[in-house]
C-alpha atoms as a PDB file:
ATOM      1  CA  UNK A   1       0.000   0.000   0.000  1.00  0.00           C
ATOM      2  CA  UNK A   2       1.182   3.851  -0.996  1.00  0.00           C
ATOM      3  CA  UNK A   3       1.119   6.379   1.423  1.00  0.00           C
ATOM      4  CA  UNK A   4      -2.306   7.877  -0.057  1.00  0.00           C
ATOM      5  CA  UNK A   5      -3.910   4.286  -0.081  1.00  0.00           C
ATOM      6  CA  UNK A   6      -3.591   4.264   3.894  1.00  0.00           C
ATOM      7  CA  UNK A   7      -4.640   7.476   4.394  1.00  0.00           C
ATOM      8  CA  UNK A   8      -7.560   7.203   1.681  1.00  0.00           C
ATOM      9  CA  UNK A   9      -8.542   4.302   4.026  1.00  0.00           C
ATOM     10  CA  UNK A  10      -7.889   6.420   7.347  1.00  0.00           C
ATOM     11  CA  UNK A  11     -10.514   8.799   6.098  1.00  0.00           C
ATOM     12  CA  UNK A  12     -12.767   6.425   4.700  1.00  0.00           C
ATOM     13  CA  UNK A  13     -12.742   4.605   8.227  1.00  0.00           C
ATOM     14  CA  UNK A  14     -13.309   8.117  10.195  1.00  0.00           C
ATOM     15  CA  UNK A  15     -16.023   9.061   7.680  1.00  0.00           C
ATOM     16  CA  UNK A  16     -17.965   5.674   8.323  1.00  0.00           C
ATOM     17  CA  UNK A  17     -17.620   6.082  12.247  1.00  0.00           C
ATOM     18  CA  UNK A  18     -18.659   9.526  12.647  1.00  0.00           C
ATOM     19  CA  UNK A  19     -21.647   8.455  10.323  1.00  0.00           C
ATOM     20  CA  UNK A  20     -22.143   5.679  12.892  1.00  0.00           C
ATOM     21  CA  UNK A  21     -21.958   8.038  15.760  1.00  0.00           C
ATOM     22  CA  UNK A  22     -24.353  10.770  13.846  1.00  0.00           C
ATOM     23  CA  UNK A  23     -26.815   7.672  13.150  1.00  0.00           C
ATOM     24  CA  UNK A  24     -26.668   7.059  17.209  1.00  0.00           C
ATOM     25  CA  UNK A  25     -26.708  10.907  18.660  1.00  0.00           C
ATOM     26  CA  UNK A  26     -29.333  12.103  16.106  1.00  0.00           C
ATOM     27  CA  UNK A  27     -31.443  13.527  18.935  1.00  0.00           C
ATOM     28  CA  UNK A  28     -28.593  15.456  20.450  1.00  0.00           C
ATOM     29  CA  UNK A  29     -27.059  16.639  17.086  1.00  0.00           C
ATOM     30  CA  UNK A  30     -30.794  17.898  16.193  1.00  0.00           C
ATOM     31  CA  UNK A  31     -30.906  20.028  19.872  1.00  0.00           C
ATOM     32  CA  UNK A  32     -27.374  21.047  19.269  1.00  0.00           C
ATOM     33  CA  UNK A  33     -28.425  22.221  15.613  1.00  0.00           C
ATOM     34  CA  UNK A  34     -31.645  24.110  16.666  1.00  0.00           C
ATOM     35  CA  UNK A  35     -29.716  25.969  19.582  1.00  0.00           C
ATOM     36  CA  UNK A  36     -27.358  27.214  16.683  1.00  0.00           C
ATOM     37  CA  UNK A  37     -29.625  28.364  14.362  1.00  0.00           C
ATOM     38  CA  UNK A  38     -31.829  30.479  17.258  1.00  0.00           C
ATOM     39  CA  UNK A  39     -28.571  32.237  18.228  1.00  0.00           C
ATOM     40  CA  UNK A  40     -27.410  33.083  14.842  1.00  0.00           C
ATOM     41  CA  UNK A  41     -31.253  34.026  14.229  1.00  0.00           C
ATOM     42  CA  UNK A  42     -31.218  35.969  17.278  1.00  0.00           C
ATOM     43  CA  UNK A  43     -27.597  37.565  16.755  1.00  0.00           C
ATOM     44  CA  UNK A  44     -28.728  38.602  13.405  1.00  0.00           C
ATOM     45  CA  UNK A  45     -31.993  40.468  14.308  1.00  0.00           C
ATOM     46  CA  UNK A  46     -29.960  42.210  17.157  1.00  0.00           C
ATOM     47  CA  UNK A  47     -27.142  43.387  14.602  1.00  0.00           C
ATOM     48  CA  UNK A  48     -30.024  44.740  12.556  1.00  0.00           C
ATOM     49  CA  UNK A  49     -30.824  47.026  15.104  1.00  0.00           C
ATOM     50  CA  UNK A  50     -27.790  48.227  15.742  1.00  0.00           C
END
């Protein structure tokens, strides 16, 4: 194996767990999301103002 085959595979193997992982946490990632989006919503509005 080259040096790009192994880490081709490295990433592959990350990609797969974290998909894993996302597939497992999907309520937490979906809380985390919303919380994200109401303070970028909520920094916008007050940057409007401003």
């Amino acid at each position: 194996m080259t040096t790009a085959q192994i880490i081709r595979t490295v990433a592959e193997l990350a990609a797969v767990i974290l998909v894993i992982c996302g597939v497992l946490n999907e309520d937490r990632i979906i809380k985390f999301e919303d919380q994200i989006i109401s303070k970028v919503k909520s920094f916008l509005k007050s940057d409007k103002k401003n």
